[in-house]
Protein backbone atom coordinates (compact mmCIF):
# COMPACT_ATOMS: atom_id res chain seq x y z
CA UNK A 1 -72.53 0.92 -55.57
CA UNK A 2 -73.95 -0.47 -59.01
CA UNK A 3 -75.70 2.27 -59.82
CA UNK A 4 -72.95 4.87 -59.40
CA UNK A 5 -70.61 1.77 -61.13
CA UNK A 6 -72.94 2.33 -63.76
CA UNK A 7 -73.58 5.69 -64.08
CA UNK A 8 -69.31 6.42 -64.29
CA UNK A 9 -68.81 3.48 -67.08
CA UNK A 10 -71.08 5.44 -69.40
CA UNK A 11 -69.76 9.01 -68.51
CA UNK A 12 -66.52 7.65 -69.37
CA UNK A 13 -66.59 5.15 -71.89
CA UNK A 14 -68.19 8.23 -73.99
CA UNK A 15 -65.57 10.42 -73.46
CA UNK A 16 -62.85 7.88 -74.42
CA UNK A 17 -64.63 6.91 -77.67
CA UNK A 18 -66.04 10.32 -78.79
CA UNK A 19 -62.04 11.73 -78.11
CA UNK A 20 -60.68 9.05 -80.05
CA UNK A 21 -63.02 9.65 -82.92
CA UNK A 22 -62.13 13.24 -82.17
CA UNK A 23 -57.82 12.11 -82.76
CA UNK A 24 -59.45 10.77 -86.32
CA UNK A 25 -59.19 14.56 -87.60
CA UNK A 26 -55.32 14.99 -86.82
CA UNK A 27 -54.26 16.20 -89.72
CA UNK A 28 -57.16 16.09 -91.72
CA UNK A 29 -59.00 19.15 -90.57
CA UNK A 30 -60.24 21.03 -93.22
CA UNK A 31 -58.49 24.05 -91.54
CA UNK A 32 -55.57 24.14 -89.10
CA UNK A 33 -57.38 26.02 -87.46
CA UNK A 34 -60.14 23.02 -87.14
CA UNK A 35 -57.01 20.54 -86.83
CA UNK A 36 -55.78 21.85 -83.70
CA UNK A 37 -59.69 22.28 -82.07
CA UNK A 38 -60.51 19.04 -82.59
CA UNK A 39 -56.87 17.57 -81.49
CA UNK A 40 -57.92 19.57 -78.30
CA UNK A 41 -61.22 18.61 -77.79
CA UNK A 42 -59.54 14.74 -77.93
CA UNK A 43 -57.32 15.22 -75.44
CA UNK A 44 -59.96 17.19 -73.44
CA UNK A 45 -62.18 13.91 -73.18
CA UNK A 46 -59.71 11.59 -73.24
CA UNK A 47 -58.42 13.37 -70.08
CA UNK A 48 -61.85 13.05 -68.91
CA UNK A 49 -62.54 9.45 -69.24
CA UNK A 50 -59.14 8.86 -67.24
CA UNK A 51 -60.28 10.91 -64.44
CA UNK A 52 -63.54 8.28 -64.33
CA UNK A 53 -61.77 5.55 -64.78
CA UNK A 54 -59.78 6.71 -61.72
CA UNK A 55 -63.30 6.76 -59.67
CA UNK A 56 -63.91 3.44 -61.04
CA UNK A 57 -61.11 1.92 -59.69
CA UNK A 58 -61.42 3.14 -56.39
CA UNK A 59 -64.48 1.40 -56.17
CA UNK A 60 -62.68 -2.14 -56.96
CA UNK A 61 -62.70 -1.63 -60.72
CA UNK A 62 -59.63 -2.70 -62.51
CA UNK A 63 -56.71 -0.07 -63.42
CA UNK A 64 -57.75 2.47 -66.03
CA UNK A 65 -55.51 1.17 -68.79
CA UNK A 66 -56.55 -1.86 -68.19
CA UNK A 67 -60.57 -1.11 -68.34
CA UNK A 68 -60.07 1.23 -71.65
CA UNK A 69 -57.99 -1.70 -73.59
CA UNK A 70 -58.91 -5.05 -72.58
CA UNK A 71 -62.46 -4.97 -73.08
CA UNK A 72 -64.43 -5.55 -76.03
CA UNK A 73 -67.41 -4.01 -77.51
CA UNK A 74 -70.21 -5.95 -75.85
CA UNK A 75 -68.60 -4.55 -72.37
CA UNK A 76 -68.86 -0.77 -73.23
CA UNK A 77 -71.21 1.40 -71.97
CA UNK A 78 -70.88 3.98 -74.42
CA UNK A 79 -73.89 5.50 -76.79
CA UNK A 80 -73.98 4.32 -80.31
CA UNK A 81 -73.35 8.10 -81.16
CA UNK A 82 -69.82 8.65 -80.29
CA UNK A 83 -68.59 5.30 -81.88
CA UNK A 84 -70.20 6.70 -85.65
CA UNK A 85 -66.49 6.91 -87.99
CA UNK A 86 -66.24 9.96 -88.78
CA UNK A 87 -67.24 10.54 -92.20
CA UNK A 88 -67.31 14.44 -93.60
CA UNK A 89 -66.73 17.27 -91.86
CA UNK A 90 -70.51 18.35 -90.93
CA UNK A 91 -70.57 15.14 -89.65
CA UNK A 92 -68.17 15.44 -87.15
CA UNK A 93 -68.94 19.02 -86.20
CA UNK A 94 -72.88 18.38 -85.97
CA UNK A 95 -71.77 15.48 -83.74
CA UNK A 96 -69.87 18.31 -81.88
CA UNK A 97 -72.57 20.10 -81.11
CA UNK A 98 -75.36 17.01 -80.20
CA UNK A 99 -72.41 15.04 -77.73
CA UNK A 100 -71.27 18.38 -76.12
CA UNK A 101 -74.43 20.40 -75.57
CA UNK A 102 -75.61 17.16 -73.83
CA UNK A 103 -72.46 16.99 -71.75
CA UNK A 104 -72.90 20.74 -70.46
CA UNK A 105 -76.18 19.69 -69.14
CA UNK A 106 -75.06 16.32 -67.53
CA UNK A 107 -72.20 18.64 -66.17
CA UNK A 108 -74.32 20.71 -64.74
CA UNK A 109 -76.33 18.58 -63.26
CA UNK A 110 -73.48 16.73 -61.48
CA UNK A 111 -72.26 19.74 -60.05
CA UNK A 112 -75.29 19.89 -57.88
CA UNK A 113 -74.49 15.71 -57.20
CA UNK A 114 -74.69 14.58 -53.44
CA UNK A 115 -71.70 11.92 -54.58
CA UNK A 116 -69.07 14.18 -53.44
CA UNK A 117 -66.22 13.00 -56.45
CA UNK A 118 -68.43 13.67 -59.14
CA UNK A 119 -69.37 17.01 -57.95
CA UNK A 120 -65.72 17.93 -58.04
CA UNK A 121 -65.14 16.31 -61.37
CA UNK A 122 -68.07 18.42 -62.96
CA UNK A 123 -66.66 21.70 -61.71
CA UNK A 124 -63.27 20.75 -62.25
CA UNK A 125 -63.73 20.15 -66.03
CA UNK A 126 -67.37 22.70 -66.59
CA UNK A 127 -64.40 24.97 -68.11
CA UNK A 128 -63.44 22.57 -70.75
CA UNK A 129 -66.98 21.60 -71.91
CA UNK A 130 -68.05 25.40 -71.80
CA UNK A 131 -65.21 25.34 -74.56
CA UNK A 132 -66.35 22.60 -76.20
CA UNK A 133 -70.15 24.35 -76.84
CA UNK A 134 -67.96 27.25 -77.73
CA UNK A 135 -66.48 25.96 -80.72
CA UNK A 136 -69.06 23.74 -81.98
CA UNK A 137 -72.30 26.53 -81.91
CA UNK A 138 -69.33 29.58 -83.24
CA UNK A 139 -68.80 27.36 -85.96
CA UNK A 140 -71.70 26.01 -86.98
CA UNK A 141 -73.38 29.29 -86.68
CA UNK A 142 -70.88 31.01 -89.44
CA UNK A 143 -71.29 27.56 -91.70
CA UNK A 144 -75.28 27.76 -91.27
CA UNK A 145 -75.53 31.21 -92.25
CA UNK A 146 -72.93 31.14 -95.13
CA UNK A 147 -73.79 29.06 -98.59
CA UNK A 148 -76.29 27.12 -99.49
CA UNK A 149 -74.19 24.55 -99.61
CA UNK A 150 -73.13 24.73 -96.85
CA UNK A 151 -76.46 24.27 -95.17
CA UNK A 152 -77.45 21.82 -96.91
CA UNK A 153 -74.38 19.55 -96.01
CA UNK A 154 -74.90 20.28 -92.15
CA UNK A 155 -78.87 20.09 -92.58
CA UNK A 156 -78.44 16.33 -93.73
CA UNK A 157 -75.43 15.21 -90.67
CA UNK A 158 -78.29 16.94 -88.35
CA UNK A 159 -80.93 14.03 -89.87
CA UNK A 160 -78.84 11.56 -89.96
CA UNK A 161 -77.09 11.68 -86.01
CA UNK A 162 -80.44 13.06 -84.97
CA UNK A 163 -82.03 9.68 -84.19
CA UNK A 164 -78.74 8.39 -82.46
CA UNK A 165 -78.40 11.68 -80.56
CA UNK A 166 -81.51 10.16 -78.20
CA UNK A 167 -78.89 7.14 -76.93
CA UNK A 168 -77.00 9.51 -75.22
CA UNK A 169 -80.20 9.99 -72.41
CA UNK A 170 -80.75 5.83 -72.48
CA UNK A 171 -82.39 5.45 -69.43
CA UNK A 172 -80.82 3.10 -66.44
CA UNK A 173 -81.77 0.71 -64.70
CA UNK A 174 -80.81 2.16 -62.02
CA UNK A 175 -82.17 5.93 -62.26
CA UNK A 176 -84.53 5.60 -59.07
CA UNK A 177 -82.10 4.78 -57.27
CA UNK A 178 -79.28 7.59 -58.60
CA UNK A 179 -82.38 10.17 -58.06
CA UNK A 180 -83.20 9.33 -54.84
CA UNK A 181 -79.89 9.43 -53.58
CA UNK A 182 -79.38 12.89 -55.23
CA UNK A 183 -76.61 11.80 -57.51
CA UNK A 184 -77.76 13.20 -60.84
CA UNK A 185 -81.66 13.31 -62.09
CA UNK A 186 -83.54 11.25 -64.49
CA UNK A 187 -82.32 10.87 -68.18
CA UNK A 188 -85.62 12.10 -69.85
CA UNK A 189 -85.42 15.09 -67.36
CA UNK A 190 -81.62 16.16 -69.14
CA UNK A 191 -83.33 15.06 -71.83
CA UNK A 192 -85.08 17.21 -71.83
CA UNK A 193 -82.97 20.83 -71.09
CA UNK A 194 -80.70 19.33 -73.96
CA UNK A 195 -83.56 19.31 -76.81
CA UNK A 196 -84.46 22.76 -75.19
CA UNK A 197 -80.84 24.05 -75.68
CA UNK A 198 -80.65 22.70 -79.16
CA UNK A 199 -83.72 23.84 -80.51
CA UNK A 200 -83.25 27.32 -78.88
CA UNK A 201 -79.59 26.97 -81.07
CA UNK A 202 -80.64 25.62 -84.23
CA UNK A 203 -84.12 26.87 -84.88
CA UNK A 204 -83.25 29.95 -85.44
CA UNK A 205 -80.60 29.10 -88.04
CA UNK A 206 -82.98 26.70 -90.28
CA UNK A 207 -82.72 23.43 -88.27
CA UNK A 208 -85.66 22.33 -86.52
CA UNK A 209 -85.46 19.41 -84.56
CA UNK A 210 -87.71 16.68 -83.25
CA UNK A 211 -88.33 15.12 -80.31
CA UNK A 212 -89.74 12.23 -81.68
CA UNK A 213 -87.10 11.40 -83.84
CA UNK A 214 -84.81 10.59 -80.95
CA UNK A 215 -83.87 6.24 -81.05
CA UNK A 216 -81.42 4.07 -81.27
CA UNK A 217 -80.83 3.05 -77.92
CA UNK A 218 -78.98 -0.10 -76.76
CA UNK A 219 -75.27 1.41 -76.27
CA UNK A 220 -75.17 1.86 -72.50
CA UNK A 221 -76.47 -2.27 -72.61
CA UNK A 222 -73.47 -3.02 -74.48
CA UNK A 223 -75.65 -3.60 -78.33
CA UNK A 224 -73.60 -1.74 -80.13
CA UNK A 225 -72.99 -0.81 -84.20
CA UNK A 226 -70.19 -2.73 -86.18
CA UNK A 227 -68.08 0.10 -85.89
CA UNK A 228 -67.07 -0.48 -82.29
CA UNK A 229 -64.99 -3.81 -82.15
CA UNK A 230 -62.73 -2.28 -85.33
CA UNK A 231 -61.96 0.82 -83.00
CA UNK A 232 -60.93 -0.75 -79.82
CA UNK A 233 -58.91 -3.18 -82.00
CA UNK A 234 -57.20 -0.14 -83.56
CA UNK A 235 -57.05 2.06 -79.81
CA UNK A 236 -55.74 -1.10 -78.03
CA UNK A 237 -53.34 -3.05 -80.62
CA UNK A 238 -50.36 -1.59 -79.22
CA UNK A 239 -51.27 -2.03 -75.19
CA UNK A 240 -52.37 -5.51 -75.83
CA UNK A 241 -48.71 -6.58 -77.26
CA UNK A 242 -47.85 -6.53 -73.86
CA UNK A 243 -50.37 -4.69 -70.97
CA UNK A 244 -47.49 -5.30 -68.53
CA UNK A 245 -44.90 -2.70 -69.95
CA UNK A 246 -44.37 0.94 -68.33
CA UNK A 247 -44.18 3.37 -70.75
C-alpha cells in the first residue's frame, strides 16, 4: 500500500506542478499559436494529477483539493524539474521535451502495470502525452534547424535542465517491491529508454546529451528548490480563504 501510495504522489504531484508552470505562459506565448499549446498541455496534466489524486483517495488519502492545496513544499513528491519558474521560452519548451518524453515512457510502462487502475489511467491518457511529444520534438526540431540563434538559446536551456532532468527517475524506496509486484519497473531501467529516446531526438540536431550529467535528486523526498513554497502559496491562496466553500 506504501509503495503504490508512493509511487501515485509523485506521478501526480508532477503533473500538477509542471501544468501549473505550464498556465505561467497564458498569454505570454511568444505565438498564439504557442499560447494555446501550452494552455492545453496545462489543463492536460492538471487533468491528470486529479485523476491520481482520485486513486489516492481511494486508498484513505484525503480529498484531492484538499491534498493539492493544503500541503506545503516539504510534503510534495514532485521532481525539482517541474517546479523551475519558467524563465525564456527555450526554457520552457526544452523542459517540454525532457518532462514529456519521460512521461511517454513511464506511460508506457504502466500500461503493462499488474495494478489494474493505473493500467487504465496510462491508456486512458497515452493519447494526450503522445500529443505532448508531438508538439515539443515538431517544435524544437524547426527552432534547432533554423538560426543560429536560435540554437544557441535552446543549446544552453538543454545544459542547464539537463542535470535536473535525472530527478525525474529518483529512485524509491520502494522499487523492489513495485517490481516484484509487476506494478511498473525500476527507475534506472526508464531511465534508461528515456536517455535512449532523447539522444536518438537530439543528436541528430546538434545536442548531445550525457548520461553522467544527470543529478539533482531529492524532490520525490520532499528537498526541494526555493521556488516551490512561493508556487503553492500562489496555486492555493484562493482555496485556503476558505477550503470549505463549493464552487
Amino acid at each position: 500500500m506504501l509503495a503504490l501510495k508512493e509511487l501515485l504522489y509523485k506521478m501526480a504531484d508532477d503533473q500538477l506542478i509542471y501544468g501549473h508552470r505550464n498556465s505561467e505562459w497564458i498569454g505570454l506565448g511568444p505565438l498564439l499559436e504557442e499560447d494555446i499549446s501550452f494552455a492545453s498541455i496545462a489543463q492536460d496534466k492538471v487533468g491528470q494529477s486529479r485523476v491520481l489524486y482520485n486513486l489516492l483517495h481511494r486508498l484513505g488519502e484525503a480529498e484531492p483539493d484538499t491534498v493539492a492545496f493544503m500541503r506545503n513544499a516539504s510534503q510534495f513528491h514532485n521532481a525539482i524539474l517541474v517546479e523551475l519558474p519558467c524563465q525564456a521560452y527555450e526554457f520552457a519548451l526544452m523542459r517540454h521535451l525532457l518532462f514529456d518524453e519521460a512521461e511517454a515512457v513511464r506511460f508506457e510502462a504502466l500500461r503493462a502495470s499488474s495494478q489494474a487502475d493505473l493500467a487504465a489511467f496510462a491508456a486512458k491518457f497515452s493519447g494526450e502525452i503522445k500529443y505532448h511529444t508531438l508538439h515539443a520534438r515538431s517544435m524544437l526540431k524547426r527552432l534547432l534547424t533554423g538560426s543560429e540563434e536560435a540554437f544557441t538559446k535552446l543549446q544552453e536551456a538543454f545544459y542547464q535542465l539537463w542535470p535536473y532532468a535525472g530527478g525525474i527517475f529518483e529512485p524509491s524506496p520502494y522499487e523492489a517491491e513495485l517490481s516484484a509486484a509487476g506494478i511498473i519497473e525500476a527507475e534506472q531501467v526508464l531511465q534508461g529508454r528515456w536517455v535512449e529516446r532523447i539522444s536518438a531526438f537530439l543528436e541528430p540536431l546538434g545536442i548531445h546529451p550525457d548520461a553522467t550529467l544527470l543529478g539533482h535528486w531529492g524532490g520525490r523526498l520532499g528537498q526541494h528548490s526555493e521556488h516551490l513554497q512561493p508556487m503553492l502559496d500562489e496555486m492555493s491562496e484562493v482555496f485556503r480563504l476558505d477550503p470549505t466553500a463549493e464552487w
